[in-house]
N, C-alpha and C. Protein backbone atom coordinates (compact mmCIF):
# COMPACT_ATOMS: atom_id res chain seq x y z
N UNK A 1 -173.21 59.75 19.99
CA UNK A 1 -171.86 60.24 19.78
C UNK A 1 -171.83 61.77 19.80
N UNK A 2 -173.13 62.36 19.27
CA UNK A 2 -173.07 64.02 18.89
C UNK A 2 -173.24 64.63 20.37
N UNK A 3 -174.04 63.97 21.01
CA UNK A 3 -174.44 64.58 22.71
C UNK A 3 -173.40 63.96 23.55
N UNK A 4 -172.21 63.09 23.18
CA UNK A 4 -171.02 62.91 23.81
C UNK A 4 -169.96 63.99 23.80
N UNK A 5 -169.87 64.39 22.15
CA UNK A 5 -169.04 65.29 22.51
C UNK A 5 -169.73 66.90 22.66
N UNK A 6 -170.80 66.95 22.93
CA UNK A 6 -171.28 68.53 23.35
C UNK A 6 -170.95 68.34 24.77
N UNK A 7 -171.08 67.27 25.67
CA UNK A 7 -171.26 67.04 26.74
C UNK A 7 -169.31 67.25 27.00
N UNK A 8 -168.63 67.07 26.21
CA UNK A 8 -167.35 66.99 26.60
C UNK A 8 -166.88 68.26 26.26
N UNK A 9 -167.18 69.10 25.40
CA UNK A 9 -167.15 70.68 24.83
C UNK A 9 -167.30 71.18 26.10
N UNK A 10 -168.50 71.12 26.77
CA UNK A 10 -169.23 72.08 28.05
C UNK A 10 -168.25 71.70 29.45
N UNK A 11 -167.79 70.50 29.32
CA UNK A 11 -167.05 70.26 30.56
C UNK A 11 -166.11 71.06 30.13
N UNK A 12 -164.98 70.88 29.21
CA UNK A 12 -163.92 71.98 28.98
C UNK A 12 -164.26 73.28 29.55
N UNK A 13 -165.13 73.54 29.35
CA UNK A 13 -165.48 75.15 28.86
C UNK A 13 -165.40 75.42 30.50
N UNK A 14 -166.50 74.60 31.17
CA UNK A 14 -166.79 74.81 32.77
C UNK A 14 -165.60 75.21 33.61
N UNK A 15 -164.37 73.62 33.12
CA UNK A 15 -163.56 73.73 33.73
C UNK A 15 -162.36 74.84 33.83
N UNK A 16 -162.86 75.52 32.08
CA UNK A 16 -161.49 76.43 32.61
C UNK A 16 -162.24 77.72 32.38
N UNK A 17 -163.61 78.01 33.01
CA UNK A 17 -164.00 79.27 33.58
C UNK A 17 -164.11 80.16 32.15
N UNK A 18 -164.74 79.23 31.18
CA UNK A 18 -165.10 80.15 29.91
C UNK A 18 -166.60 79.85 30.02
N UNK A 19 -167.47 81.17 30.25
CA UNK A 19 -168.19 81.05 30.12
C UNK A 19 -168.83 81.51 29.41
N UNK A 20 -170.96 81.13 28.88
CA UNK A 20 -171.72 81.82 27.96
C UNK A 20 -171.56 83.36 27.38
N UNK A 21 -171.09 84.06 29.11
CA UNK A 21 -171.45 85.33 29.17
C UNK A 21 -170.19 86.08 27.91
N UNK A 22 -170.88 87.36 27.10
CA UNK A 22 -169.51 87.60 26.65
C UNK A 22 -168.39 88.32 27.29
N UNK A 23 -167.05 88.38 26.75
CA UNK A 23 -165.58 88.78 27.45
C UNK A 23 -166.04 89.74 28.16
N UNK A 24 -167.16 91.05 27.17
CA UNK A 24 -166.73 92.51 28.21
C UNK A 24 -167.62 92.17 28.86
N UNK A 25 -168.37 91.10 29.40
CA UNK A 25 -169.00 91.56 30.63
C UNK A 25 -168.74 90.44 31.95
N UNK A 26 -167.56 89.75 31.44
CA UNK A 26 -166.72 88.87 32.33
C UNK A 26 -165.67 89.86 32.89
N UNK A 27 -164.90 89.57 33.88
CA UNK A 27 -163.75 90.66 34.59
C UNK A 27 -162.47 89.85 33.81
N UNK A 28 -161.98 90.48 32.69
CA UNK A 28 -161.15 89.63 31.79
C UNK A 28 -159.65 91.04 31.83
N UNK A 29 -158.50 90.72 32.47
CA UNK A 29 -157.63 91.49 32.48
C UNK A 29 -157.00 92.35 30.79
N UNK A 30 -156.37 92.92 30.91
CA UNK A 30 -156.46 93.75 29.30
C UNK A 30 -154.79 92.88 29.28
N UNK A 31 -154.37 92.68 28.35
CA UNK A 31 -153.85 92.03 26.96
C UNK A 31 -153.50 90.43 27.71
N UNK A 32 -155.24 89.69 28.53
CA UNK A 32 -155.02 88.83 28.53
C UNK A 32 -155.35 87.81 27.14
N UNK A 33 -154.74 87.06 26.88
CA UNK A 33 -155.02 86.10 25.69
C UNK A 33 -155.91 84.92 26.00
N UNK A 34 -156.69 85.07 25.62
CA UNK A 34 -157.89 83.60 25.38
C UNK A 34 -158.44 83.33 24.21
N UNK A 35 -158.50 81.86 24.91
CA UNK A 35 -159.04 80.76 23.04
C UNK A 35 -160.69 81.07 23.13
N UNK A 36 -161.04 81.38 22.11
CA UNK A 36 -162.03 80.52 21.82
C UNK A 36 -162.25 79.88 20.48
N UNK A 37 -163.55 79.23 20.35
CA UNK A 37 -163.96 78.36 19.77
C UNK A 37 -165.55 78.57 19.00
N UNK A 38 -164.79 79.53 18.27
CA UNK A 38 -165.63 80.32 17.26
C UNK A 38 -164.62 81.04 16.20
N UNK A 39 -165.23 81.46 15.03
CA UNK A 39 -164.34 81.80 14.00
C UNK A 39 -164.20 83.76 13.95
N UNK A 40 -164.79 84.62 15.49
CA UNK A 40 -164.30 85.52 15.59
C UNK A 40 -163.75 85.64 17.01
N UNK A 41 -163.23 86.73 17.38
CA UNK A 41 -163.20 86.98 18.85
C UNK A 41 -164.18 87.87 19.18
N UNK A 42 -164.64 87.85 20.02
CA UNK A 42 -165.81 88.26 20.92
C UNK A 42 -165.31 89.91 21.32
N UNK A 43 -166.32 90.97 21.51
CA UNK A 43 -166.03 91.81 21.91
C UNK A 43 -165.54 92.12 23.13
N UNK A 44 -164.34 93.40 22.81
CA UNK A 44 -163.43 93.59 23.72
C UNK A 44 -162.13 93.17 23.52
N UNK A 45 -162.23 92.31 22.30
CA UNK A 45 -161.08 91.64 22.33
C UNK A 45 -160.27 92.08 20.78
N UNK A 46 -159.57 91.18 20.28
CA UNK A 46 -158.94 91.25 19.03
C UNK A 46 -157.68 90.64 18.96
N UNK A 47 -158.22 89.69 17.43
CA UNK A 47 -157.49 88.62 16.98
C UNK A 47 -155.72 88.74 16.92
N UNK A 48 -155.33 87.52 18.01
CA UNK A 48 -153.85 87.95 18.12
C UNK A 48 -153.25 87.27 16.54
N UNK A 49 -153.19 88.38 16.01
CA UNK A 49 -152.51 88.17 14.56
C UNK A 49 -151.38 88.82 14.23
N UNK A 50 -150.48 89.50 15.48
CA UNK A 50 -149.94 90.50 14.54
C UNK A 50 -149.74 91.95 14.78
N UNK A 51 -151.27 91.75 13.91
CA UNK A 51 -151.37 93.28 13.85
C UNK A 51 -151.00 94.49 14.36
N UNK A 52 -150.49 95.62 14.04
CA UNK A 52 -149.89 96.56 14.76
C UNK A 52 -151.00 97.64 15.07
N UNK A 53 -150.96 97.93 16.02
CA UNK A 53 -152.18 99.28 16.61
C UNK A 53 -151.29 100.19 16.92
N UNK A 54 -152.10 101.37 16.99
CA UNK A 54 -151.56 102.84 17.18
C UNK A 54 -151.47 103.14 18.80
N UNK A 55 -150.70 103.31 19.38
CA UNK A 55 -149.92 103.61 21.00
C UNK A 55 -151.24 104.72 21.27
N UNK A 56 -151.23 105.84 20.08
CA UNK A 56 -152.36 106.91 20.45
C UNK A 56 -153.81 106.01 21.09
N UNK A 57 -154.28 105.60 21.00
CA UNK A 57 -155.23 104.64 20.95
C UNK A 57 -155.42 103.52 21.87
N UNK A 58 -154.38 103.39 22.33
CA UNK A 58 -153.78 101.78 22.77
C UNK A 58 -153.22 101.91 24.38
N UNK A 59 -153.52 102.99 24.85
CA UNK A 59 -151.86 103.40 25.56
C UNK A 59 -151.87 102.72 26.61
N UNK A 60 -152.81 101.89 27.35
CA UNK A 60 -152.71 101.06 28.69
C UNK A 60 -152.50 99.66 28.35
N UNK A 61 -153.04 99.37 26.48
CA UNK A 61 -152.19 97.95 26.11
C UNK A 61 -150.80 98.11 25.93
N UNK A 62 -150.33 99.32 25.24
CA UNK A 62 -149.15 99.72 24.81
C UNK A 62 -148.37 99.32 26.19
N UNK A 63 -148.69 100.16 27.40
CA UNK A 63 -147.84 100.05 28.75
C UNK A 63 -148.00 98.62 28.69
N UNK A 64 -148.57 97.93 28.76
CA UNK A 64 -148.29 96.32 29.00
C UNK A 64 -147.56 95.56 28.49
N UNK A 65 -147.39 95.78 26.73
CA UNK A 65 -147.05 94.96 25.97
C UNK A 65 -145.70 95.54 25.42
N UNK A 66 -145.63 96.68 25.30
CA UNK A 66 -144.58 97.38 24.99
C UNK A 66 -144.53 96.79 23.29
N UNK A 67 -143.23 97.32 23.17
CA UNK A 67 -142.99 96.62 21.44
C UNK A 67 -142.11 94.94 21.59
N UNK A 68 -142.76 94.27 22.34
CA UNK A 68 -142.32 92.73 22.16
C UNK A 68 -142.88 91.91 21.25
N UNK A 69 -143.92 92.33 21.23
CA UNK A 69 -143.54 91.95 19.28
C UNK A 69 -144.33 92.40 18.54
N UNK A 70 -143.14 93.78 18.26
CA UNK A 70 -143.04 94.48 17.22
C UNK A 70 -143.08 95.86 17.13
N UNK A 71 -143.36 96.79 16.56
CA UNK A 71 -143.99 98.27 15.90
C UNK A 71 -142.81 99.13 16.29
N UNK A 72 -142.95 100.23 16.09
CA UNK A 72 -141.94 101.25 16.19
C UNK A 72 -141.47 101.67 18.06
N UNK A 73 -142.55 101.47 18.06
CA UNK A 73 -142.39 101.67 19.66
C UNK A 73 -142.71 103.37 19.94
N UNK A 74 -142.53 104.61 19.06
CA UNK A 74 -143.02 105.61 18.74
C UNK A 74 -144.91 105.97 18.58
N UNK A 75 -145.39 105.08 17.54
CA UNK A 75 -146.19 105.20 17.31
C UNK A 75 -146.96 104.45 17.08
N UNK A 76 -146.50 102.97 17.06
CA UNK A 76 -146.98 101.57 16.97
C UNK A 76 -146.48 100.66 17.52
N UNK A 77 -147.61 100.00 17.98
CA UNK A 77 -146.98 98.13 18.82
C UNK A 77 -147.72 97.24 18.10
N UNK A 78 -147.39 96.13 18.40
CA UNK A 78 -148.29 94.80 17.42
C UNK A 78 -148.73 94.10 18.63
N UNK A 79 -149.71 93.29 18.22
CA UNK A 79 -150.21 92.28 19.16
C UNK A 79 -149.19 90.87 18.96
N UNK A 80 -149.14 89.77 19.59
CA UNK A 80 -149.05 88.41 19.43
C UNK A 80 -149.15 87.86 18.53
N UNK A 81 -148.62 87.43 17.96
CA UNK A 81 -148.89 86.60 16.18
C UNK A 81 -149.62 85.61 16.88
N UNK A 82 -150.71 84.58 16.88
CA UNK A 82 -150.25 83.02 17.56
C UNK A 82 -151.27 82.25 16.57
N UNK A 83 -151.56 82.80 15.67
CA UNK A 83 -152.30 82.23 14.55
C UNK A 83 -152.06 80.56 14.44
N UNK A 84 -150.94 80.16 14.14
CA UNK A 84 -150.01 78.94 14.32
C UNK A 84 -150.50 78.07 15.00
N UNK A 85 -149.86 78.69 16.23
CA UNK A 85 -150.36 78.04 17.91
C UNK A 85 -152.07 77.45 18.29
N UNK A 86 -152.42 78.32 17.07
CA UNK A 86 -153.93 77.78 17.78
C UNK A 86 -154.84 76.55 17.39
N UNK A 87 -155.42 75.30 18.05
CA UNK A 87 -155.90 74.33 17.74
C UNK A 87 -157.08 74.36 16.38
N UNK A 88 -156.84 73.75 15.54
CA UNK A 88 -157.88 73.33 14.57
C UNK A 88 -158.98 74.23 15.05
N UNK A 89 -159.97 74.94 14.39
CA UNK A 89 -161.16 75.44 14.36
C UNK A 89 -161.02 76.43 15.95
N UNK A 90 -160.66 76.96 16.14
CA UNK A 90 -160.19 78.15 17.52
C UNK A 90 -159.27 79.54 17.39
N UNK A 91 -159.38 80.49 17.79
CA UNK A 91 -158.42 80.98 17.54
C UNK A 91 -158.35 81.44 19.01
N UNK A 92 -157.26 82.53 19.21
CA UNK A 92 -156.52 83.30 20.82
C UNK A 92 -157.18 84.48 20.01
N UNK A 93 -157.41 85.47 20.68
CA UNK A 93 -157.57 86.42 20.79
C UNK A 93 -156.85 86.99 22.50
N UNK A 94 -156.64 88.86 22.03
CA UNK A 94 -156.11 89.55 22.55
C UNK A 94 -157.09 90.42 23.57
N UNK A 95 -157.54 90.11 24.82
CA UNK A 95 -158.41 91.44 25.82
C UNK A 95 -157.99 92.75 25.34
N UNK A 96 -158.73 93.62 24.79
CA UNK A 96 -158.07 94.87 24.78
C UNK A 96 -158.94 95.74 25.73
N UNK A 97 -160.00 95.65 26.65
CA UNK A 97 -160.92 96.02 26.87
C UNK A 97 -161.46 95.32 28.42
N UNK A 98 -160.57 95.57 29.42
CA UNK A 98 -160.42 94.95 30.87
C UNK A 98 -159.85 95.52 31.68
N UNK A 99 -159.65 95.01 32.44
CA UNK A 99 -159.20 95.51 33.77
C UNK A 99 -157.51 95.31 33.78
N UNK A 100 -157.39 96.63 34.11
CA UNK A 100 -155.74 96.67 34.30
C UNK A 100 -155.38 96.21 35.47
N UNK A 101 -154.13 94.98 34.77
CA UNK A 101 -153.48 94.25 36.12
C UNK A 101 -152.87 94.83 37.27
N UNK A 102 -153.00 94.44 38.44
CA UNK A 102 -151.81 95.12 39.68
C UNK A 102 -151.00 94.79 39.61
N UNK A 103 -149.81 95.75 39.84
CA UNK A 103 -148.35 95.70 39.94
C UNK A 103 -148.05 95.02 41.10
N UNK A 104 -148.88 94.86 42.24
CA UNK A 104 -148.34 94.34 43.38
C UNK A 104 -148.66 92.48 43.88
């Protein structure tokens, strides 16, 4: 039963292109959101909770995300709440640390 469901863990994982390697050294776009299935997020990233970050700091997530949800829009934006949203034992985390998407 225990090597059934590792065996069904790894197919997930295969199938949707999550792999061993960690985020920053996968080509992972910046404020893309991914699950995983561990009780932190992996570097590069950060837990969509919320939280508000500083624009000084931020400024190519800032251009992406703008203040949709949340912060002053001056001097702060927030990430994604999705705490909620996320399955039993997983959380989303936020790319902060990727490749900026094309406009075209």
């Amino acid at each position: 039963m225990k090597f059934a469901k590792t065996l069904a863990v790894a197919a997930v994982a295969l199938s949707s292109g999550i792999a061993s390697t960690p985020v920053q050294a996968q080509e992972r776009y910046l404020a893309e959101v991914i699950l995983v299935g561990q009780n932190f997020c992996p570097g590069g990233t950060l837990l969509a909770d919320g939280k508000l970050l500083p624009i000084a700091q931020n400024t190519a997530l800032f251009s992406l995300l703008g203040t949709t949800y949340g912060g002053d829009g001056r001097t702060t934006f927030a990430l994604p709440d999705l705490r909620s949203d996320a399955p039993a034992g997983m959380r989303y985390c936020v790319v902060t640390q990727g490749i900026y998407p094309s406009r075209s």
